[in-house]
Protein backbone atom coordinates (compact mmCIF):
# COMPACT_ATOMS: atom_id res chain seq x y z
CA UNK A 1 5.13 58.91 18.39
CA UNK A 2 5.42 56.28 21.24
CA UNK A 3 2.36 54.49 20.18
CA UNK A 4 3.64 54.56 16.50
CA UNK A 5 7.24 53.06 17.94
CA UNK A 6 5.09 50.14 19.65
CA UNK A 7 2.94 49.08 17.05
CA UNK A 8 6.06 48.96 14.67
CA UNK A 9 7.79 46.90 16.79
CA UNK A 10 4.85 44.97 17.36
CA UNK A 11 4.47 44.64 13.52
CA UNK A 12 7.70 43.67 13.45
CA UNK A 13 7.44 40.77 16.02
CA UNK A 14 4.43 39.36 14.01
CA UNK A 15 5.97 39.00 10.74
CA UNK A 16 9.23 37.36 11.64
CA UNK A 17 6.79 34.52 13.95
CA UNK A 18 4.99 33.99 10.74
CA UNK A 19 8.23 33.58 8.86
CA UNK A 20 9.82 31.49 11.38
CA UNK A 21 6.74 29.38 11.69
CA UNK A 22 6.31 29.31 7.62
CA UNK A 23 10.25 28.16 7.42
CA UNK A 24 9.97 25.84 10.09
CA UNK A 25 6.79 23.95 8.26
CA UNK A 26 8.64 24.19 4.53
CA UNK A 27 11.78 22.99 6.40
CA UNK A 28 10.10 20.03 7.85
CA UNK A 29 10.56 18.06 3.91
CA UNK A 30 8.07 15.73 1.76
CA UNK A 31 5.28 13.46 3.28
CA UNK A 32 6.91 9.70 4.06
CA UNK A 33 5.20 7.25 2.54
CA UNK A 34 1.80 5.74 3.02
CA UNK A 35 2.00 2.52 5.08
CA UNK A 36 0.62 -0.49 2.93
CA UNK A 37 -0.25 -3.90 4.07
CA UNK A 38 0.92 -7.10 1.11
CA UNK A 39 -2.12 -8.70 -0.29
CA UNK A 40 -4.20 -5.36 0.41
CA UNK A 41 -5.02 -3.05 -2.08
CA UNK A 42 -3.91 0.57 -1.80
CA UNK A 43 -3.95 3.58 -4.13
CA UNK A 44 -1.52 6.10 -5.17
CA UNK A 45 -1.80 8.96 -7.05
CA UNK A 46 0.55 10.49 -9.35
CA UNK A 47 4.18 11.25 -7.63
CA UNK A 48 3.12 9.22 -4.28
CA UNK A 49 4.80 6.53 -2.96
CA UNK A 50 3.85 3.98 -0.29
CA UNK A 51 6.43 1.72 1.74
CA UNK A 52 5.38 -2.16 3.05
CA UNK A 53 5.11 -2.60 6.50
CA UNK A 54 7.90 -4.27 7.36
CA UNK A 55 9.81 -1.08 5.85
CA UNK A 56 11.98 -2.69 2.89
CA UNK A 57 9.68 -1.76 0.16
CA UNK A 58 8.72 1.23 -1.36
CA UNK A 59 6.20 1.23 -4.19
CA UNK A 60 5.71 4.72 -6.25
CA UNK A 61 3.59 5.87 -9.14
CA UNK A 62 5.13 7.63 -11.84
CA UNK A 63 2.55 8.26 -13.93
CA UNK A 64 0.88 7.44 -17.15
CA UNK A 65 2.86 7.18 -20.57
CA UNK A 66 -0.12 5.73 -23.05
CA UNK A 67 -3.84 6.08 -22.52
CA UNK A 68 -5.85 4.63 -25.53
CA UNK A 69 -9.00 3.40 -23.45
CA UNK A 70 -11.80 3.84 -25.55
CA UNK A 71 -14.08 6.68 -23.40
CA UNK A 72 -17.42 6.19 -21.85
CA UNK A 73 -19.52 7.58 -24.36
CA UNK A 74 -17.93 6.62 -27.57
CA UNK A 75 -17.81 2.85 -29.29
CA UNK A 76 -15.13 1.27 -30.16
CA UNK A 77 -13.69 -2.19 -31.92
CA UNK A 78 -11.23 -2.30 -29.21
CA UNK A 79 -11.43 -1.62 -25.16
CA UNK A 80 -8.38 -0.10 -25.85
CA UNK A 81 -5.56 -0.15 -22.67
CA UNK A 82 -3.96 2.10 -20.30
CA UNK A 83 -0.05 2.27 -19.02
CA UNK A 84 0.68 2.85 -15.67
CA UNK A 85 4.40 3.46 -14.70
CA UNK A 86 5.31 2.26 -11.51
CA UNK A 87 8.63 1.76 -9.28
CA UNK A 88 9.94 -0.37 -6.58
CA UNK A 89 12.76 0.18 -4.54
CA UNK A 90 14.49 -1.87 -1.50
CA UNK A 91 15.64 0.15 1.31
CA UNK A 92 17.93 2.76 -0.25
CA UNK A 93 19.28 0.62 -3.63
CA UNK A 94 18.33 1.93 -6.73
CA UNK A 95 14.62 1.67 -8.12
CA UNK A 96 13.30 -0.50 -10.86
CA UNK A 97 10.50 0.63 -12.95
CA UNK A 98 8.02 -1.60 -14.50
CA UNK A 99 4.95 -0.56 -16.82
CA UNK A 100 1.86 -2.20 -16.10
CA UNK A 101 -1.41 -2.67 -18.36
CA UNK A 102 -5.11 -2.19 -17.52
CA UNK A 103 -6.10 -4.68 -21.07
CA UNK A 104 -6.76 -7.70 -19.98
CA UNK A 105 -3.96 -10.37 -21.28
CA UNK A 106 -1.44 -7.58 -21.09
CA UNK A 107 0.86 -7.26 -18.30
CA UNK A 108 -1.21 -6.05 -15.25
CA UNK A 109 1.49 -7.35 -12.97
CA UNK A 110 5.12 -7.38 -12.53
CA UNK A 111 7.85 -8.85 -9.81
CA UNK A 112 10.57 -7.57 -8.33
CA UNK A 113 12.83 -7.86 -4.79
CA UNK A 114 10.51 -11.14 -4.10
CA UNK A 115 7.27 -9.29 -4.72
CA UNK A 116 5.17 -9.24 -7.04
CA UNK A 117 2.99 -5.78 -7.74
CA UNK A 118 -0.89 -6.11 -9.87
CA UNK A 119 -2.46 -2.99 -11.11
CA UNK A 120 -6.31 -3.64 -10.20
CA UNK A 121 -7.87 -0.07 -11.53
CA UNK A 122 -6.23 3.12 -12.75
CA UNK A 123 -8.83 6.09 -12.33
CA UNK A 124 -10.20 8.40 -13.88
CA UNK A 125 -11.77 6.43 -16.77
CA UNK A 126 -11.10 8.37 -20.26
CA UNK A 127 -14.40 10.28 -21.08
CA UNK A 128 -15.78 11.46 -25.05
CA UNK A 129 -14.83 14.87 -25.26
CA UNK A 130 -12.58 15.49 -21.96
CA UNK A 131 -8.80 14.74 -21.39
CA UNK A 132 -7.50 13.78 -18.48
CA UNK A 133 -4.64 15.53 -16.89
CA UNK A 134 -1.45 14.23 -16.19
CA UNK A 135 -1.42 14.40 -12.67
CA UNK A 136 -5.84 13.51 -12.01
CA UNK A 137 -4.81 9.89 -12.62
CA UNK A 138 -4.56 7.20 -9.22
CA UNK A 139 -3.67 3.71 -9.74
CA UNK A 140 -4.95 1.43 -7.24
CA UNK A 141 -2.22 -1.71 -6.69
CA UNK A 142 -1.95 -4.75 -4.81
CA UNK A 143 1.75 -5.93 -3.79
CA UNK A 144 2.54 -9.82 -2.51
CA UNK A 145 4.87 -11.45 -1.35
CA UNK A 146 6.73 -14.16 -3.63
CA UNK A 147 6.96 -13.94 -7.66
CA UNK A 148 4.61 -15.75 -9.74
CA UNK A 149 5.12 -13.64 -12.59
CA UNK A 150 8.56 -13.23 -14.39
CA UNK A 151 10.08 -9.76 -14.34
CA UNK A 152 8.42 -7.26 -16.75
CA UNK A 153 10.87 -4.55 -18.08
């Protein structure tokens, strides 16, 4: 009976140090934001977010609304093109979302808070026969510094 008693109370021990230690990792909140260097391209996948280095801009990917890249495998009259939906946000004001294209001659960048943002590849590539899921899809971006391009909205 006393060896019973112990290895209850034992048993008992364990499982509320695995809960404490499961509550105390769930407690701890989301992953902060990659660090990302202007002029230096960086990738995000869907839901991520990375913040500039000097810490007063955050860049997230939203996902993809429109895929209509023609697939490896298949021919096509057009190339087709690809919208990626992407935010920025300075410090804790509110975030602006801009749409960016993978055509070429469509709007592969956009500015905002004296930046401007360039989608340079959005991954996977469409293939004949297999979608791609919602969340498999990674843009790779470049932010600078300054605005050549007028806002895209």
């Amino acid at each position: 009976m006393r060896f019973a008693a112990t290895a209850l109370a034992v048993s008992i021990s364990i499982s509320v140090s695995v809960s404490l230690s499961w509550t105390a990792c769930s407690a701890a909140g989301p992953t902060p934001p990659a660090p990302i260097e202007t002029a230096k391209t960086f990738s995000l996948r869907v839901g991520e977010s990375a913040q500039a280095r000097a810490g007063i801009l955050r860049v997230g990917f939203e996902g993809v609304t429109a895929d209509s890249r023609c697939p490896k495998g298949e021919h096509c009259v057009w190339a087709g093109d690809a919208t990626a939906r992407i935010w920025l946000q300075r410090g804790s004001g509110p975030a602006e979302t801009r749409d960016l294209h993978t055509a070429p001659g469509a709007a592969q960048r956009a500015s905002a808070f004296d930046h401007e943002v360039q989608l340079v590849r959005l991954e996977p590539y469409p293939s004949a026969g297999q979608a791609v899921a919602k969340g498999d899809y990674v843009a790779t971006l470049r932010l600078s510094r300054g605005s050549s391009a007028e806002p895209d909205r």
